[in-house]
C-alpha atoms as a PDB file:
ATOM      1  CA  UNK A   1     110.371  76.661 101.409  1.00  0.00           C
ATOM      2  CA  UNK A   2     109.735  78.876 104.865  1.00  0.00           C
ATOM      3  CA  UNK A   3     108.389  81.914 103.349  1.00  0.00           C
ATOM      4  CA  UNK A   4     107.323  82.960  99.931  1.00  0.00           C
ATOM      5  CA  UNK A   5     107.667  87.139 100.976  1.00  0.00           C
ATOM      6  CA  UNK A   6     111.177  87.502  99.645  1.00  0.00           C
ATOM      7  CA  UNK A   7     114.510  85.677  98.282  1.00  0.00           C
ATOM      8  CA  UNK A   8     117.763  86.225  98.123  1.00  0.00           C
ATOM      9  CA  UNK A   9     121.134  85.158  97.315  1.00  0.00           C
ATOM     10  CA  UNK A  10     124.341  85.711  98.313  1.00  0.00           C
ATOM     11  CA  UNK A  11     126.982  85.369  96.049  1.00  0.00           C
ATOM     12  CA  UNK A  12     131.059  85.391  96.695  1.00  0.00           C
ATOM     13  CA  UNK A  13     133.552  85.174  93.611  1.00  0.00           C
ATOM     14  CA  UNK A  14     137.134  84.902  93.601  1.00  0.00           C
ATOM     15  CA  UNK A  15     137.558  87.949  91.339  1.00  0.00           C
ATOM     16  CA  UNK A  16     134.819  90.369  92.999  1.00  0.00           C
ATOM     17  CA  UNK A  17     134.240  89.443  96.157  1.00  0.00           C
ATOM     18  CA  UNK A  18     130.677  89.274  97.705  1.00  0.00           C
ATOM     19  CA  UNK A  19     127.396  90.425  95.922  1.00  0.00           C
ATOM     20  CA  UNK A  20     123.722  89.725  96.172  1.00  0.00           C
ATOM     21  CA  UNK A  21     120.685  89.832  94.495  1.00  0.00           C
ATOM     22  CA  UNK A  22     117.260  89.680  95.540  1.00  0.00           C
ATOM     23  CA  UNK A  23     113.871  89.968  95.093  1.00  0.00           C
ATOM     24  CA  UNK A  24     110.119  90.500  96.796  1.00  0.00           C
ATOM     25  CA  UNK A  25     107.899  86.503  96.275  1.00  0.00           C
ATOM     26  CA  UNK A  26     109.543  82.897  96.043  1.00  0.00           C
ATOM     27  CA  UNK A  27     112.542  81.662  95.066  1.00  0.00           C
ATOM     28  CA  UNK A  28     111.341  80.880  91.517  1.00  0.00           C
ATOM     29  CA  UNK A  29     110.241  84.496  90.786  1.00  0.00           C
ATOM     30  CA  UNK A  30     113.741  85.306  91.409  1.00  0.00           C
ATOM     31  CA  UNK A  31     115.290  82.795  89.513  1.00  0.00           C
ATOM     32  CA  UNK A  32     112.991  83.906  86.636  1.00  0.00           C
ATOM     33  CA  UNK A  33     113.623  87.437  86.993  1.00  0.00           C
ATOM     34  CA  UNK A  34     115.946  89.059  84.250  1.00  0.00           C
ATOM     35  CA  UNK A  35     118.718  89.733  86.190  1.00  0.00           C
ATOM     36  CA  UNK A  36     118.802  86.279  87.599  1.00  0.00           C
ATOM     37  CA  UNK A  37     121.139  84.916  84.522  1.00  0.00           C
ATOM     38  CA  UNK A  38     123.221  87.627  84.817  1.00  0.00           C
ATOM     39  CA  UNK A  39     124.044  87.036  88.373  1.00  0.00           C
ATOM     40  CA  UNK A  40     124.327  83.582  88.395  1.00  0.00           C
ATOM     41  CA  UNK A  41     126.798  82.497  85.815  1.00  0.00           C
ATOM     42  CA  UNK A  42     130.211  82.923  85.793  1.00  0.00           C
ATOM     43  CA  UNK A  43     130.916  86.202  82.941  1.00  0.00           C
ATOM     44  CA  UNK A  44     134.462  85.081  82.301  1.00  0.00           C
ATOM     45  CA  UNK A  45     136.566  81.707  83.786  1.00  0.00           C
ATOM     46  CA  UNK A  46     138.505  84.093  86.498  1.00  0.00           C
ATOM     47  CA  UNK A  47     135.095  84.707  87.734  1.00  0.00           C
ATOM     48  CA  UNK A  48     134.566  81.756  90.024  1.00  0.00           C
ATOM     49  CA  UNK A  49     131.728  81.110  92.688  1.00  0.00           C
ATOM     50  CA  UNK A  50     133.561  80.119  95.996  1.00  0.00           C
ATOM     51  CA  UNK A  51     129.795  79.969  97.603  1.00  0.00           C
ATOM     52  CA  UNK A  52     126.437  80.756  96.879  1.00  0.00           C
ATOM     53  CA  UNK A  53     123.985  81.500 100.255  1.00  0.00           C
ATOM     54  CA  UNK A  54     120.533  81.649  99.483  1.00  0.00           C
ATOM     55  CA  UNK A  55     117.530  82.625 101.686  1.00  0.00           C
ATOM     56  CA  UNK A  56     114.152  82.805 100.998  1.00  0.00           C
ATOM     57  CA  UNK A  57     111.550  85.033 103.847  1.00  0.00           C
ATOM     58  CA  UNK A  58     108.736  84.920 105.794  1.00  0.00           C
ATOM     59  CA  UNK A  59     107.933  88.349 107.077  1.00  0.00           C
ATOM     60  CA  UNK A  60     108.024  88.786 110.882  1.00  0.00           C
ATOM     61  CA  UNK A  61     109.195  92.221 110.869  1.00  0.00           C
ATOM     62  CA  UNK A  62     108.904  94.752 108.126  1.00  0.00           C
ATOM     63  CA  UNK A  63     107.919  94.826 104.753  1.00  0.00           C
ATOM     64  CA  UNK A  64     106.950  92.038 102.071  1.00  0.00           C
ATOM     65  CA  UNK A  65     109.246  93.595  99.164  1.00  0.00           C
ATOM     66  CA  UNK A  66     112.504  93.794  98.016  1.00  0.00           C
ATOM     67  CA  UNK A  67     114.095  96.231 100.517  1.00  0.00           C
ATOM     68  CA  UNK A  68     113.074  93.685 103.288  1.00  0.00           C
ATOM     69  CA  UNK A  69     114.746  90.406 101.752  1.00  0.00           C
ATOM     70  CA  UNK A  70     117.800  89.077 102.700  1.00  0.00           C
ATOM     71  CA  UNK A  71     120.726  89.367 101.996  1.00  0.00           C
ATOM     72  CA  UNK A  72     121.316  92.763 104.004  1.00  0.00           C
ATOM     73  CA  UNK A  73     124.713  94.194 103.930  1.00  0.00           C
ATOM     74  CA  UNK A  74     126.261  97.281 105.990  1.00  0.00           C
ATOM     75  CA  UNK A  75     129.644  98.201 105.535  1.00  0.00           C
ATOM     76  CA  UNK A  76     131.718  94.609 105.294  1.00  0.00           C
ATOM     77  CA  UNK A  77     128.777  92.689 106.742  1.00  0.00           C
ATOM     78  CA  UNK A  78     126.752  91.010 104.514  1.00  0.00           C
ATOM     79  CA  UNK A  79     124.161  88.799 106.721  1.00  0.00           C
ATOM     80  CA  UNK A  80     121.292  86.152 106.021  1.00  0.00           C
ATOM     81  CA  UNK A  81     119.486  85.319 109.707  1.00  0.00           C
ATOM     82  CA  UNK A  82     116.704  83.568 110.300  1.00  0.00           C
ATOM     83  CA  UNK A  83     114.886  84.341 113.041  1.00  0.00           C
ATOM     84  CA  UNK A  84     113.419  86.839 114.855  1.00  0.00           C
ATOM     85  CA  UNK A  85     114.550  89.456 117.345  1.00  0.00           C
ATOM     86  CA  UNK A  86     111.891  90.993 119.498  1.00  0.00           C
ATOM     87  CA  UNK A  87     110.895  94.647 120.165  1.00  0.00           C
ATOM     88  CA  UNK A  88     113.069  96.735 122.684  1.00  0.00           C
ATOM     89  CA  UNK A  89     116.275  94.796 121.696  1.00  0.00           C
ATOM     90  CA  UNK A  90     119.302  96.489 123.115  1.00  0.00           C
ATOM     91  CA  UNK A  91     121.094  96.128 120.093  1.00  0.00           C
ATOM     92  CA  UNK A  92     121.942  99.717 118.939  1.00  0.00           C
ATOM     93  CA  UNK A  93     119.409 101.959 117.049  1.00  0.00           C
ATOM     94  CA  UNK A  94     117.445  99.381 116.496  1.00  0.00           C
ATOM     95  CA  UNK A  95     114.143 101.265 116.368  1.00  0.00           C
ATOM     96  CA  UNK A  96     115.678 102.898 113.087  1.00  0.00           C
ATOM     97  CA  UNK A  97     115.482  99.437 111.165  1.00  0.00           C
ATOM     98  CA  UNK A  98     112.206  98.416 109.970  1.00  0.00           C
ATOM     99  CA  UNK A  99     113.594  94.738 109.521  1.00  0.00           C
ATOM    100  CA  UNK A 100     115.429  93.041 112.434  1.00  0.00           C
ATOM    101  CA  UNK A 101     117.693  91.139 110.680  1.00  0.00           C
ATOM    102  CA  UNK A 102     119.072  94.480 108.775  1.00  0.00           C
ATOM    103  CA  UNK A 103     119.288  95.963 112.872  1.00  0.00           C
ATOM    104  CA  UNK A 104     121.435  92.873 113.515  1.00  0.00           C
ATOM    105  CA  UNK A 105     123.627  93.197 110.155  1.00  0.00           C
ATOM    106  CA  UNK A 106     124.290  96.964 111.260  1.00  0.00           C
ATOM    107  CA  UNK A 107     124.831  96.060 114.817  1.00  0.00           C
ATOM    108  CA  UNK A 108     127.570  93.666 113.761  1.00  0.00           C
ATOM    109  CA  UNK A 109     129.474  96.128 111.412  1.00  0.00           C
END
């Protein structure tokens, strides 16, 4: 496990597409959380998981809470990235992003 600040998964059904859930500690207090059954099993048989992305995050950049975990999605983009992307990046309005990776997701839509 890299980081215990936040977790996240990505998930992508045949019937709805991509959604996420995540959640500010480690993976386990996600997979405790209430929501967590919910989101992970299939609700009907038409709704099968074509892929599930996790992440789990250790803060560089931003907050250690929800808001900051990964998955971020703008527009179509929905992004996991590890990594980090340093100050002054050219990508655009990146100042306005308190989380790099969310700068990069918003940069690629």
């Amino acid at each position: 496990m890299r980081g215990r600040d936040g977790t996240g998964i990505l998930k992508i059904t045949k019937k709805d597409g991509a959604s996420s859930l995540k959640k500010q500690g480690d993976p386990f207090e996600l997979f405790s959380s209430t929501n967590y059954d919910n989101f992970h099993y299939p609700k009907s048989k038409k709704d099968i998981i074509k892929a599930l992305i996790g992440h789990n995050r250790y803060a560089t950049t931003g907050g250690k809470d929800t808001k900051s975990a990964h998955p971020f999605k703008r527009g179509n983009i929905t992004l996991v990235h590890n990594g980090s992307i340093v100050q002054g990046s050219p990508l655009p309005d990146f100042h306005k992003f308190e989380v790099d990776s969310d700068a990069l997701c918003n940069a690629i839509n």
